[in-house]
C-alpha atoms as a PDB file:
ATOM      1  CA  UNK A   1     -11.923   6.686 -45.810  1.00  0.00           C
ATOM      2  CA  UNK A   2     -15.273   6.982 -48.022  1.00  0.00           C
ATOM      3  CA  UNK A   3     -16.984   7.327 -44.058  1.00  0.00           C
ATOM      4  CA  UNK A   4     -14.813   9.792 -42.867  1.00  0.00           C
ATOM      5  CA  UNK A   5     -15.276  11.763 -45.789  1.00  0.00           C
ATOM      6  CA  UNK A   6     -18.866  11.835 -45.661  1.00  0.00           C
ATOM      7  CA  UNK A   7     -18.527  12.557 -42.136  1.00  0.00           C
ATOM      8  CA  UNK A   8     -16.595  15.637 -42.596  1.00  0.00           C
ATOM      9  CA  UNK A   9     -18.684  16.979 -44.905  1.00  0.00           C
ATOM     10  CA  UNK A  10     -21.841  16.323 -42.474  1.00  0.00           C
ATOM     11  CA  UNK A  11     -19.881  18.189 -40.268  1.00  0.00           C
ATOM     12  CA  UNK A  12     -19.422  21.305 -42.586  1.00  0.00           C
ATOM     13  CA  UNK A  13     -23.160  21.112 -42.959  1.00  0.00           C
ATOM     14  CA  UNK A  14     -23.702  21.152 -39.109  1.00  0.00           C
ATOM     15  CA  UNK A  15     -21.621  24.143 -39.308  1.00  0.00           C
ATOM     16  CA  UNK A  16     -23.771  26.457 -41.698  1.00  0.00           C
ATOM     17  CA  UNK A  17     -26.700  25.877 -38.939  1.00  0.00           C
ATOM     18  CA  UNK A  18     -27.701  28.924 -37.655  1.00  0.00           C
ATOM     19  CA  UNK A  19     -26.931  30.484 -34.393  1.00  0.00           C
ATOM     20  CA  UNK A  20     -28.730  30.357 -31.060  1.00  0.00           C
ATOM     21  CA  UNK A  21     -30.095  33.711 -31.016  1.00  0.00           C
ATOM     22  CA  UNK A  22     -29.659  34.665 -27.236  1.00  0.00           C
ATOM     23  CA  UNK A  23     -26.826  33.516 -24.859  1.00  0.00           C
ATOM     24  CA  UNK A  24     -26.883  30.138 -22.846  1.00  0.00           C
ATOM     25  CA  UNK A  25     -25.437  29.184 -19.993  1.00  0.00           C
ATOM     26  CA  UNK A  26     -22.956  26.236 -20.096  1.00  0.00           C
ATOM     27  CA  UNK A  27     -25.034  23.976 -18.481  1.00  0.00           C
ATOM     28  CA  UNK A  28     -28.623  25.425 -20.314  1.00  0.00           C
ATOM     29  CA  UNK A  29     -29.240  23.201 -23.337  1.00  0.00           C
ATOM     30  CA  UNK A  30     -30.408  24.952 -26.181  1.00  0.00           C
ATOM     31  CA  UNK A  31     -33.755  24.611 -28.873  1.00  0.00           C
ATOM     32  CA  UNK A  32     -31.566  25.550 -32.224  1.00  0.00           C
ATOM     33  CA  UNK A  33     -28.207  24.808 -32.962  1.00  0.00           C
ATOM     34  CA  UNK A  34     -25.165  26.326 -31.240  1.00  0.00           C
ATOM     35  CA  UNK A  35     -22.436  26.401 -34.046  1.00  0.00           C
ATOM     36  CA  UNK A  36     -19.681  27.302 -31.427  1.00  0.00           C
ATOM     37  CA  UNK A  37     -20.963  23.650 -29.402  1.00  0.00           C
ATOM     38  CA  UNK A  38     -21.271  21.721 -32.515  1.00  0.00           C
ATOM     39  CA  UNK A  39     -17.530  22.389 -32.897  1.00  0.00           C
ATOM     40  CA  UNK A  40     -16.714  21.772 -29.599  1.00  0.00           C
ATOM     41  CA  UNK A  41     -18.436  18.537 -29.383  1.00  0.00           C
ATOM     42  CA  UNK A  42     -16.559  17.366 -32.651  1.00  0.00           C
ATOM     43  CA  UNK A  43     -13.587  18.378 -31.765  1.00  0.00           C
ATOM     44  CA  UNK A  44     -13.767  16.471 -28.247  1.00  0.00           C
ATOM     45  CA  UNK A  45     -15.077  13.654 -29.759  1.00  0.00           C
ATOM     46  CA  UNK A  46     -12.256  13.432 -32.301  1.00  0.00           C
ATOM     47  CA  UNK A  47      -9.473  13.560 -30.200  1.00  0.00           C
ATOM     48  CA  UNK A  48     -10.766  11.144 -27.776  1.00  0.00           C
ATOM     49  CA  UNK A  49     -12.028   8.476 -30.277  1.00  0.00           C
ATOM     50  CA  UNK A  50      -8.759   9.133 -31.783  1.00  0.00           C
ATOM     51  CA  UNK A  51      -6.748   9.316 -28.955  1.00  0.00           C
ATOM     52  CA  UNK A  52      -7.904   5.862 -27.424  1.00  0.00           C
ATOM     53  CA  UNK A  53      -7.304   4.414 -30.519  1.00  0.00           C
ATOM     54  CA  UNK A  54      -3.347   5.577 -31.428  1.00  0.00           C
ATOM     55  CA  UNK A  55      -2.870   4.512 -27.519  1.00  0.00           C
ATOM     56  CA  UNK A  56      -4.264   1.369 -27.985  1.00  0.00           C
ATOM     57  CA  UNK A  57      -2.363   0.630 -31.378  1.00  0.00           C
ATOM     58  CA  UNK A  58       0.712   2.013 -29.147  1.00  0.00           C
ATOM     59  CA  UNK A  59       0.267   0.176 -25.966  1.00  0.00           C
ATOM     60  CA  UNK A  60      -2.090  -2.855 -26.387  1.00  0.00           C
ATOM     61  CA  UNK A  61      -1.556  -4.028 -29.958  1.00  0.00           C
ATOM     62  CA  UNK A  62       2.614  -2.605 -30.540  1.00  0.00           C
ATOM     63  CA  UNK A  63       3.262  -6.148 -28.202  1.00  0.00           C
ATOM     64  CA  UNK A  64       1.863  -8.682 -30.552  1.00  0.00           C
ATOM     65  CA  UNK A  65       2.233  -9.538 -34.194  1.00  0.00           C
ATOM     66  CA  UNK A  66       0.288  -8.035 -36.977  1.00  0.00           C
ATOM     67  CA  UNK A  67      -0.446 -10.386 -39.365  1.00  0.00           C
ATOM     68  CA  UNK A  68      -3.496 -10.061 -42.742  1.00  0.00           C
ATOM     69  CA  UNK A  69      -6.667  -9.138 -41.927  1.00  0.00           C
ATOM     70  CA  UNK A  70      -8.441 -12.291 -40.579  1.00  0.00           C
ATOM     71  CA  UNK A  71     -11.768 -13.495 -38.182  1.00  0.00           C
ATOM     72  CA  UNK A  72     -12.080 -15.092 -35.027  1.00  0.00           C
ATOM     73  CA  UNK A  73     -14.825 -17.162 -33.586  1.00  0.00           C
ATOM     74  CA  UNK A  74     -15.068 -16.757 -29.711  1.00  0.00           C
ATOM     75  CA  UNK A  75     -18.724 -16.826 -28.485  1.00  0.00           C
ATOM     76  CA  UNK A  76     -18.114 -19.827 -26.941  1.00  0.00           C
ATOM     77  CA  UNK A  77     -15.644 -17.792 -24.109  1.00  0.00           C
ATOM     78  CA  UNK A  78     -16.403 -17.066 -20.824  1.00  0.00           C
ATOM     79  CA  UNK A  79     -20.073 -17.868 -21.364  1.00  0.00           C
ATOM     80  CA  UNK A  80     -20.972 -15.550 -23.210  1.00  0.00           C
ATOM     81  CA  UNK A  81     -19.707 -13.103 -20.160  1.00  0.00           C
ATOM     82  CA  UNK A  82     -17.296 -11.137 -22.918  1.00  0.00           C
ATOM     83  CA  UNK A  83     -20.258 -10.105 -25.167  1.00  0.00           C
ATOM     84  CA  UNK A  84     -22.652  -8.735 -22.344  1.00  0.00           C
ATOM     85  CA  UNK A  85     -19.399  -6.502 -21.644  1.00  0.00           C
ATOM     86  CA  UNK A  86     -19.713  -5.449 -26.056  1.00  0.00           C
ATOM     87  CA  UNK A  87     -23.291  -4.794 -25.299  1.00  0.00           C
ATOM     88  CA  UNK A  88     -23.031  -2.763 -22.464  1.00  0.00           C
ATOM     89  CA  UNK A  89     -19.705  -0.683 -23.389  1.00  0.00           C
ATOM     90  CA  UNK A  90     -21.281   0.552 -26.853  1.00  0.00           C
ATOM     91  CA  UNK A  91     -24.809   1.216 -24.946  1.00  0.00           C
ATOM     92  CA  UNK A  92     -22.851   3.501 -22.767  1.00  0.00           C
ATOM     93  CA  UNK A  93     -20.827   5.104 -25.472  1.00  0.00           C
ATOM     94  CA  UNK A  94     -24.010   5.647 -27.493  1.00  0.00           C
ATOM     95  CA  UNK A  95     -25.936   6.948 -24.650  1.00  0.00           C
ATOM     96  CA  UNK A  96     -23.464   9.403 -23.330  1.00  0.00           C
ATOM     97  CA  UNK A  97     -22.550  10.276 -26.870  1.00  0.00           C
ATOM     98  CA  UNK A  98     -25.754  11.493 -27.639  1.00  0.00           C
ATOM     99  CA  UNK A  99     -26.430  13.508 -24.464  1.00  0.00           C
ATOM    100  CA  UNK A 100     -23.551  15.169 -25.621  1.00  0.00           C
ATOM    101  CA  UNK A 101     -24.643  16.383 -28.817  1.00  0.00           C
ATOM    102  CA  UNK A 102     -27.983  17.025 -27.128  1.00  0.00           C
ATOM    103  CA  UNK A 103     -25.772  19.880 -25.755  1.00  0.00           C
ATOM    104  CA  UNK A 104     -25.231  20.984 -29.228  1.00  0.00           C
ATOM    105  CA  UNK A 105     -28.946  22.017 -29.750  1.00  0.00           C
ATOM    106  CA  UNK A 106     -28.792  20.050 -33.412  1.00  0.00           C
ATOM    107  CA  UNK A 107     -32.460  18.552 -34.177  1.00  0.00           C
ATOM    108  CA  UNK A 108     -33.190  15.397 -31.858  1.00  0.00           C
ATOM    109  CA  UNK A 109     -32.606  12.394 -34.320  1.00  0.00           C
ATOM    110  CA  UNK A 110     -29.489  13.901 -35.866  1.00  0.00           C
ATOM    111  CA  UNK A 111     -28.635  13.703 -31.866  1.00  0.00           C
ATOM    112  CA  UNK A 112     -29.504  10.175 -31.673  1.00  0.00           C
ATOM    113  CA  UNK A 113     -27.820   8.939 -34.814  1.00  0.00           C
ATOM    114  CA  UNK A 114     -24.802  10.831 -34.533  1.00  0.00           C
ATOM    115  CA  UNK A 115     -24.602   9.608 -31.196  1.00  0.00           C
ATOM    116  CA  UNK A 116     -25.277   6.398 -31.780  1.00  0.00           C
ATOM    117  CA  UNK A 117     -23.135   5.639 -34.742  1.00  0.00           C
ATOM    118  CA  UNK A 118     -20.350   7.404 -33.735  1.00  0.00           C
ATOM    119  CA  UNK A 119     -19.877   4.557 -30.735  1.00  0.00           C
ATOM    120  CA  UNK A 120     -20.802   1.670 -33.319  1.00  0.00           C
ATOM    121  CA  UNK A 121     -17.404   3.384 -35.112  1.00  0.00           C
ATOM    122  CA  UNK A 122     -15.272   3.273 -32.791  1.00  0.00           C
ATOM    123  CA  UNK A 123     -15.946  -0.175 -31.278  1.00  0.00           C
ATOM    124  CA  UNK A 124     -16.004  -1.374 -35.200  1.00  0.00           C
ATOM    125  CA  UNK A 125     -12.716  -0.099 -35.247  1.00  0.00           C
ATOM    126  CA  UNK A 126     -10.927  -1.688 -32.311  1.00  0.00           C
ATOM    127  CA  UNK A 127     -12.438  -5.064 -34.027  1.00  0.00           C
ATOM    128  CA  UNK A 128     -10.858  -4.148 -37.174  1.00  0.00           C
ATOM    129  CA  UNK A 129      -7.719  -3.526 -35.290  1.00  0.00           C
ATOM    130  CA  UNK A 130      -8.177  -6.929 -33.699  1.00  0.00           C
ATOM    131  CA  UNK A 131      -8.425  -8.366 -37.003  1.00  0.00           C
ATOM    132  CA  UNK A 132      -4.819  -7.503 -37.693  1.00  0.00           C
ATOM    133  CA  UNK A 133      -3.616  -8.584 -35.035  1.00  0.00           C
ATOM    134  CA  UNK A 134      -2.239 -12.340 -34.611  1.00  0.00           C
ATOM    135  CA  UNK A 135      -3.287 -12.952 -31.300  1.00  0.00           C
ATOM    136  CA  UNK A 136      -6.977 -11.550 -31.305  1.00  0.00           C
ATOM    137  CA  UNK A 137      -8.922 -11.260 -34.551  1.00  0.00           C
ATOM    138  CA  UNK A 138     -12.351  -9.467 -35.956  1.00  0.00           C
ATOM    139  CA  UNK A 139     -14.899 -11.414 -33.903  1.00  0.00           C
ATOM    140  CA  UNK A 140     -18.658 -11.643 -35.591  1.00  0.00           C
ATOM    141  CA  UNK A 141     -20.035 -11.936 -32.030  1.00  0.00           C
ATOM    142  CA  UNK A 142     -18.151  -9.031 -30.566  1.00  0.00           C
ATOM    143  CA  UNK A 143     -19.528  -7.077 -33.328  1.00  0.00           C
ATOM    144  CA  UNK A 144     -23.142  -8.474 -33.127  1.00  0.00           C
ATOM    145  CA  UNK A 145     -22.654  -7.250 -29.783  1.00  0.00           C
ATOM    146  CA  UNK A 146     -22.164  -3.920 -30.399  1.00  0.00           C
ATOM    147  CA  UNK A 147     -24.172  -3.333 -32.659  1.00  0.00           C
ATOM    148  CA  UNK A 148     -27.031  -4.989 -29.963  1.00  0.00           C
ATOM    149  CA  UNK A 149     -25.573  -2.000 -27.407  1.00  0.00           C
ATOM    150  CA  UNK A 150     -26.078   0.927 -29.737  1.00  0.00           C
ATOM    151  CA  UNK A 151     -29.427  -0.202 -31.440  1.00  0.00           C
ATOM    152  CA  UNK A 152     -30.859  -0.416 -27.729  1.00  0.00           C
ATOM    153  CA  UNK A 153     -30.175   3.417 -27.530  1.00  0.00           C
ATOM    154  CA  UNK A 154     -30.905   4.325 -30.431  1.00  0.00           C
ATOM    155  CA  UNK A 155     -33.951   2.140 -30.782  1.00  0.00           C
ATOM    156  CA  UNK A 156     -35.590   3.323 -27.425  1.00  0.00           C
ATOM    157  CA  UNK A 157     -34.835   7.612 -28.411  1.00  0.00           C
ATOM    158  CA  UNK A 158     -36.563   7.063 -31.521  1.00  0.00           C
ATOM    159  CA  UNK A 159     -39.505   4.967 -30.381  1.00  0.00           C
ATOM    160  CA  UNK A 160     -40.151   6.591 -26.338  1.00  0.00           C
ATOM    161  CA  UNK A 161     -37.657   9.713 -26.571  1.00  0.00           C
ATOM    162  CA  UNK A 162     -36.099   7.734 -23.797  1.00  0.00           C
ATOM    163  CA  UNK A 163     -34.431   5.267 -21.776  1.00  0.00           C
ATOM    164  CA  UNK A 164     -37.003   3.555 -20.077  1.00  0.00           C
ATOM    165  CA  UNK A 165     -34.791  -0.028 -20.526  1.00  0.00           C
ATOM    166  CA  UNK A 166     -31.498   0.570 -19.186  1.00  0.00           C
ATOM    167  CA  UNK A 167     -28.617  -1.197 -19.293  1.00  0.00           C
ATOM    168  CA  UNK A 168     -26.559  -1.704 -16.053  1.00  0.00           C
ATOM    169  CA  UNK A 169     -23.116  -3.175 -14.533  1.00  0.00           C
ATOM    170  CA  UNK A 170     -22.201  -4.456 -11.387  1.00  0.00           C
ATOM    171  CA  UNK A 171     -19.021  -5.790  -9.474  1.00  0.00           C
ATOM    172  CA  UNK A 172     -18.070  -7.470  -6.482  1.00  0.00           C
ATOM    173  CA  UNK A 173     -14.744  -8.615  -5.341  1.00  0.00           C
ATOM    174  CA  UNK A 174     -13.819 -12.482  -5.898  1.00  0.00           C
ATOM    175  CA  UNK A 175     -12.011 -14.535  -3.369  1.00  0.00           C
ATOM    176  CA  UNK A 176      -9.922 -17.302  -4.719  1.00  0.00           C
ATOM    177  CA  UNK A 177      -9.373 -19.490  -1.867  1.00  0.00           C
ATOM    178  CA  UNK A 178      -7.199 -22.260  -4.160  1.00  0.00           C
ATOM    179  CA  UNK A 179      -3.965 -20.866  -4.343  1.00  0.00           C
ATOM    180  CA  UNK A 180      -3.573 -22.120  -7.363  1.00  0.00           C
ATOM    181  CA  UNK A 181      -6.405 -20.717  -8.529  1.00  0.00           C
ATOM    182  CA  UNK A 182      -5.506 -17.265  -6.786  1.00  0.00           C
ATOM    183  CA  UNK A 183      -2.100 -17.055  -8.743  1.00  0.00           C
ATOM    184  CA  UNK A 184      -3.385 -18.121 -11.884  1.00  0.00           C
ATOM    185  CA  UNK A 185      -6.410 -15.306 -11.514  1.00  0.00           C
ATOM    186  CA  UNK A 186      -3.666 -12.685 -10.218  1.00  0.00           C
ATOM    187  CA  UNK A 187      -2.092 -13.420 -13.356  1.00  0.00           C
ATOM    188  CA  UNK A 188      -4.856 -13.168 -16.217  1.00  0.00           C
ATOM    189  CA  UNK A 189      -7.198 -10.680 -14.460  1.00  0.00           C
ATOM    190  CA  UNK A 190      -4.834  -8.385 -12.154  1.00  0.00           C
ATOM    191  CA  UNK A 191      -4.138  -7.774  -9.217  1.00  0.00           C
ATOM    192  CA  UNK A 192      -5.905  -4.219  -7.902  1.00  0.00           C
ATOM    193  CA  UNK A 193      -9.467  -3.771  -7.635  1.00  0.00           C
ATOM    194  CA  UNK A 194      -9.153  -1.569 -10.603  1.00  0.00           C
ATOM    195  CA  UNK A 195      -8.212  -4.327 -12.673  1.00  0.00           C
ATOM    196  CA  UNK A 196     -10.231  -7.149 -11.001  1.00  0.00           C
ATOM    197  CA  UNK A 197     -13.587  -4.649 -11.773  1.00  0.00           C
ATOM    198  CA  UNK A 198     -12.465  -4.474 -15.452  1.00  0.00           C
ATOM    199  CA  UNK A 199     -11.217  -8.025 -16.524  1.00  0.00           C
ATOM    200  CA  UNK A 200     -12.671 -10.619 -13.824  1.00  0.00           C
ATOM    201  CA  UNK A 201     -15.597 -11.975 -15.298  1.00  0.00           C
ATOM    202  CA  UNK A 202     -16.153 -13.925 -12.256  1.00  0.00           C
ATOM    203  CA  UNK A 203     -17.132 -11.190 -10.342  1.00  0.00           C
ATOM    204  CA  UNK A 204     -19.108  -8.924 -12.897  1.00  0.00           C
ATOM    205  CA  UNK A 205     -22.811  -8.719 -13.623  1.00  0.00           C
ATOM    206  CA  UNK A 206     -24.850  -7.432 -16.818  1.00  0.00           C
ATOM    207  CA  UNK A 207     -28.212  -5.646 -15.715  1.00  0.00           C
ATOM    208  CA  UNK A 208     -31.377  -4.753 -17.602  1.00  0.00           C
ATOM    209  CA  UNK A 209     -33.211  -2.124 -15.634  1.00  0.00           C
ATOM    210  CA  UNK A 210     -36.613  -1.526 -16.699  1.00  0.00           C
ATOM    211  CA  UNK A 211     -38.502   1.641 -15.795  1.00  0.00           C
ATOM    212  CA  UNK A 212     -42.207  -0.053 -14.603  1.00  0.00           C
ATOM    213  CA  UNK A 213     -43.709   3.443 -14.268  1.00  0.00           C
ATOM    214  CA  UNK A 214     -42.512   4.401 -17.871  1.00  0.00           C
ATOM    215  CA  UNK A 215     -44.817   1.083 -18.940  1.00  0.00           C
ATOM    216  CA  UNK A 216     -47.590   1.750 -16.376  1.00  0.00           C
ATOM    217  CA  UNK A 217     -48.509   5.713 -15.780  1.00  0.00           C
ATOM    218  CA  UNK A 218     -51.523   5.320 -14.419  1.00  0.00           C
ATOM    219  CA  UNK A 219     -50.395   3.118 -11.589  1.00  0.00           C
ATOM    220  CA  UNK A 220     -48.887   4.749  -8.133  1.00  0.00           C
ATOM    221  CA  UNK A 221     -45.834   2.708  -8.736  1.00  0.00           C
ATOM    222  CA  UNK A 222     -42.803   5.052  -8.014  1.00  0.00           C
ATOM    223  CA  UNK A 223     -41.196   6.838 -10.914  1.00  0.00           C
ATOM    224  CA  UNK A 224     -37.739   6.323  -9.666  1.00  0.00           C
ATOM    225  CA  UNK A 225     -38.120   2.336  -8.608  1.00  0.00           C
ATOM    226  CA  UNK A 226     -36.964  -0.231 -11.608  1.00  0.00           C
ATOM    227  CA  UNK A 227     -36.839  -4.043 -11.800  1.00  0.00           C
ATOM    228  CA  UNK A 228     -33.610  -5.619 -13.149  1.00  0.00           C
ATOM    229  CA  UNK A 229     -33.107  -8.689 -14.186  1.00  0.00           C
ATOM    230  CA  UNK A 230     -29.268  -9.425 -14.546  1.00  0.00           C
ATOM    231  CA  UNK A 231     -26.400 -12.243 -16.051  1.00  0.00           C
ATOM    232  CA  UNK A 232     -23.428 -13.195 -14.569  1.00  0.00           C
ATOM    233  CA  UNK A 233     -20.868 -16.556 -14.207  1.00  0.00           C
ATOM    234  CA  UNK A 234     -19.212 -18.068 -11.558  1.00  0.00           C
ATOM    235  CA  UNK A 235     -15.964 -20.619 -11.634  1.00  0.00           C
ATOM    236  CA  UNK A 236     -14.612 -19.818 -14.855  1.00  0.00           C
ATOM    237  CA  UNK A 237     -10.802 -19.784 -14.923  1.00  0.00           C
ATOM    238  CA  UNK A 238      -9.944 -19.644 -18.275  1.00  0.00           C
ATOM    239  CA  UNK A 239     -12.066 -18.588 -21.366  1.00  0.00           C
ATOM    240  CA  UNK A 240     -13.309 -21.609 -22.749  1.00  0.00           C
ATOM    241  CA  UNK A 241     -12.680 -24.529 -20.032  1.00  0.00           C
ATOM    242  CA  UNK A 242     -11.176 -24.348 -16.713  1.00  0.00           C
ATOM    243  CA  UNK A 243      -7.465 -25.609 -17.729  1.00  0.00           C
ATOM    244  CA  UNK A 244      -4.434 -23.737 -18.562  1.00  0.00           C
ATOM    245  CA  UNK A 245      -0.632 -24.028 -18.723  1.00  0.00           C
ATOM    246  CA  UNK A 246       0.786 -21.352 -15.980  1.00  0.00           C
ATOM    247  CA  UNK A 247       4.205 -19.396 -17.332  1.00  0.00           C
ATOM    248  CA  UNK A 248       6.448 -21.973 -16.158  1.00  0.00           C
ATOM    249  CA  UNK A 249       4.813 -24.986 -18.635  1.00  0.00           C
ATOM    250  CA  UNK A 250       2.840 -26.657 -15.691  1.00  0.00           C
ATOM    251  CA  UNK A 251      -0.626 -27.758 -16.719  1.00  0.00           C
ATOM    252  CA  UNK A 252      -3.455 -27.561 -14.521  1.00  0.00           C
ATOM    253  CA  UNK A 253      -6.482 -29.405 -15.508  1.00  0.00           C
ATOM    254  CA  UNK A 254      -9.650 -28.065 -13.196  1.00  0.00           C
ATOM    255  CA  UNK A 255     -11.790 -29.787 -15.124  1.00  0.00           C
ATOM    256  CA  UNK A 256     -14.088 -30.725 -12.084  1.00  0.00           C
ATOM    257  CA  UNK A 257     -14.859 -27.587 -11.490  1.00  0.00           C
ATOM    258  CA  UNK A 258     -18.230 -26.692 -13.205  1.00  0.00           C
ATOM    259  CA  UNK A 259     -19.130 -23.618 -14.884  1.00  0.00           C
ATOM    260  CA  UNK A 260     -22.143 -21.907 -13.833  1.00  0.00           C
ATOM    261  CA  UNK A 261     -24.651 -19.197 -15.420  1.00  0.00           C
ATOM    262  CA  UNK A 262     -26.526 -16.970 -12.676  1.00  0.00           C
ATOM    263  CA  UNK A 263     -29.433 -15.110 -13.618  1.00  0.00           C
ATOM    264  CA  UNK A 264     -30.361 -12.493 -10.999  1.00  0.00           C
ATOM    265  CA  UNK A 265     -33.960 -10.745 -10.064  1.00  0.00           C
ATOM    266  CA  UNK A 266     -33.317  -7.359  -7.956  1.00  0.00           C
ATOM    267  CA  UNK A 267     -34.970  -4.110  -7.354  1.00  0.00           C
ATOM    268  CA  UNK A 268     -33.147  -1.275  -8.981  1.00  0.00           C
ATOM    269  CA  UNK A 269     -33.193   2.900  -8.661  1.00  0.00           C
ATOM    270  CA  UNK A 270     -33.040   4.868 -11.601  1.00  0.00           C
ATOM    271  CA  UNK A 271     -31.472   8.006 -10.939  1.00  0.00           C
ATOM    272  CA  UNK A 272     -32.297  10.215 -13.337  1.00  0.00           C
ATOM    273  CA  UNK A 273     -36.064  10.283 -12.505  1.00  0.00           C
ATOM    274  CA  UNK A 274     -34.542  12.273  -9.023  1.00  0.00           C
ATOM    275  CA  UNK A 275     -35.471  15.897  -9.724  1.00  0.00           C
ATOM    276  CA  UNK A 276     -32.587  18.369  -8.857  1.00  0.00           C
ATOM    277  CA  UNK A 277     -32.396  21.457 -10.168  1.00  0.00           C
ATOM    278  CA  UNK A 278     -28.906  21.592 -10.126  1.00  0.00           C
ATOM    279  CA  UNK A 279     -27.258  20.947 -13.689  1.00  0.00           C
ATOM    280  CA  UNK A 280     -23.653  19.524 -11.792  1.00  0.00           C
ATOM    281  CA  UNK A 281     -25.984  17.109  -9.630  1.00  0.00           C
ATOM    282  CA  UNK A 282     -28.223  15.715 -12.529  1.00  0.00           C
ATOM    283  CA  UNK A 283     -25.202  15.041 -14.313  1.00  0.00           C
ATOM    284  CA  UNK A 284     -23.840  12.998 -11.810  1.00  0.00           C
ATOM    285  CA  UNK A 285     -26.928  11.484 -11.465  1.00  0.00           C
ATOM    286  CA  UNK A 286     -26.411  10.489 -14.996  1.00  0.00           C
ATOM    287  CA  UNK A 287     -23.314   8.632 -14.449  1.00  0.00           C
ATOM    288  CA  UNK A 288     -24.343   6.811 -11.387  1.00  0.00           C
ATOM    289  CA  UNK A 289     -27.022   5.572 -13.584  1.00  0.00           C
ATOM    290  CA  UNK A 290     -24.175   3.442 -15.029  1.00  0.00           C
ATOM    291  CA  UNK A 291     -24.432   1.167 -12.313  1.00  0.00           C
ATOM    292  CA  UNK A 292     -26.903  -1.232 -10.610  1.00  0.00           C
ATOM    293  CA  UNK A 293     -27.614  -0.245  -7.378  1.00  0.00           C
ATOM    294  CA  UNK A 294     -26.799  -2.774  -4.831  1.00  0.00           C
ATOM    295  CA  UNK A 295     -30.501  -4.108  -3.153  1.00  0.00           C
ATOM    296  CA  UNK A 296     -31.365  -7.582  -2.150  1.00  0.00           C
ATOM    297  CA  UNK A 297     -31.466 -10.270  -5.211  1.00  0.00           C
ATOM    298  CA  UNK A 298     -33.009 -13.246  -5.887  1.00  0.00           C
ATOM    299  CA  UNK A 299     -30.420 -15.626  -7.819  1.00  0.00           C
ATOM    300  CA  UNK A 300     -31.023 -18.878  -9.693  1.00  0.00           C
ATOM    301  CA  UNK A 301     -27.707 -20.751 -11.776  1.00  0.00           C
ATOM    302  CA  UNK A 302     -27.613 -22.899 -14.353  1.00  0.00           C
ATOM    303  CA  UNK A 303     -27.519 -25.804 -11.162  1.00  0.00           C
ATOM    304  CA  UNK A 304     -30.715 -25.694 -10.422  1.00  0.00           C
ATOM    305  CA  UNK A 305     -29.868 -23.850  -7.123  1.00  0.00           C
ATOM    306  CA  UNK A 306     -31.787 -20.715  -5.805  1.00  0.00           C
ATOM    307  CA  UNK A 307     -30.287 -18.382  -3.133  1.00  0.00           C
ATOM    308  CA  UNK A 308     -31.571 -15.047  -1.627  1.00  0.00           C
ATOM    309  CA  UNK A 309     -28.445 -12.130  -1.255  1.00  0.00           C
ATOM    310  CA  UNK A 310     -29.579  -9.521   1.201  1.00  0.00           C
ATOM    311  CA  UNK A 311     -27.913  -7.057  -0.612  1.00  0.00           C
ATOM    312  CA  UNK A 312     -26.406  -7.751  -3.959  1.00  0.00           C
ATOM    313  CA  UNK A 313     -23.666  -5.874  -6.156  1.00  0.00           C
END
């Protein structure tokens, strides 16, 4: 409460800035503070923050047990495949969050820390609401995590007035030839692509895309070419070993099936060094930028074992 308070009154402050003296276009970001976009932004940012949380108190957390406030120790899941997921979500809220109040025209490190802190909120709240919550709880690791995501945006505005480190995701689709293995994955990570993209840590990857040119501006290197190096696992079917009891009480022990780390080398573009001159096509630029682009990849795992993908995603 003593936040939100403070954060309303920040708000009323925001809202005694003066006036952009001549008109702007909707896409035309401003040099002084546009009063009318300040309240937009807040108001959008409110009811979606708020919105995602009441439905996920309504339709996540309504089917469990609440229970007192309590922690949770689980960076020993999925190898660690969980917590690039933290990272990268609150990077992405922070970034996006702060290109939105760019829109605003409110001075550029108000921008960044507004931005910034406003996605470091919200994930601190859905760990607080996991703390209540009998089945989950307020994880230290998840929360490290976060805070990891929205530091690397925040860090690199304040210290470049960019992102010349990105941070990336990538997805493939998993076959499970076991069918077994296929029933039990059906069951804990979906069914649809949709879901598969979202939950299956099997098939995700966690990129960090590093603009060369940004470090090097003398060279010839290309402006728009990055290097990524990138984290994923293989053969995990279950968060912290590879046995489970299915719904019907039968135990499967897959034990002999070894975990794996990957750690990934690829080329990478980044998209927002493409000039366009149109506002609707940089945007989308933008939110490409979310992803790694697929390119050939050099992969070693935690075996030992190096392979060459022509084209990775």
């Amino acid at each position: 409460m003593f936040r939100l308070k403070h954060r309303l009154l920040y708000l009323c402050l925001l809202l005694q800035l003066p006036l952009h003296a001549q008109r702007l276009s909707f896409w035309e970001l401003p040099d002084t503070t546009v009063r009318t976009r300040v309240v937009a932004v807040s108001g959008f940012s409110l009811a979606v923050y708020g919105g995602t949380l009441a439905a996920l108190d309504q339709v996540w957390y309504k089917g469990y047990p609440r229970s007192k406030f309590h922690f949770f120790n689980d960076e020993d899941e999925w190898l660690g495949m969980d917590k690039g997921g933290h990272v990268y979500s609150a990077y992405l809220e922070a970034k996006y969050s702060r290109e939105a109040w760019r829109w605003t025209g409110i001075p550029r490190k108000q921008q960044i820390w507004i931005g910034g802190l406003s996605a470091l909120a919200f994930q601190t709240l859905i760990e607080v609401m996991d703390g209540f919550s009998t089945n989950w709880g307020f994880s230290p690791s998840d929360m490290t995590a976060n805070v990891l995501g929205a530091g690397a945006m925040i860090s690199q505005e304040l210290l470049w007035n960019e992102q010349r480190i990105q941070l990336k995701f990538s997805s493939h689709t998993m076959q499970y030839h076991d069918p077994v293995v296929a029933r039990h994955a059906n069951n804990i990570y979906g069914s649809n692509f949709f879901q598969r993209t979202l939950k299956d840590y099997n098939a995700q990857t966690y990129w960090v895309s590093v603009n060369v040119k940004a470090f090097a501006t003398n060279s010839h290197w290309p402006a728009w070419l990055n290097v990524a190096a990138g984290y994923g696992a293989d053969r995990m079917y279950n968060a912290e070993d590879n046995t489970w009891t299915d719904i019907n009480g039968i135990y499967h022990d897959y034990s002999n099936v070894h975990r794996i780390r990957q750690f990934y080398l690829s080329p990478d573009i980044d998209f927002t060094k493409i000039h366009t001159r149109h506002k609707g096509f940089k945007i989308a630029l933008q939110l490409l930028n979310m992803l790694k682009f697929p390119a050939p990849t050099l992969e070693i795992n935690s075996h030992g074992t190096f392979k060459l993908h022509p084209i990775y995603f």
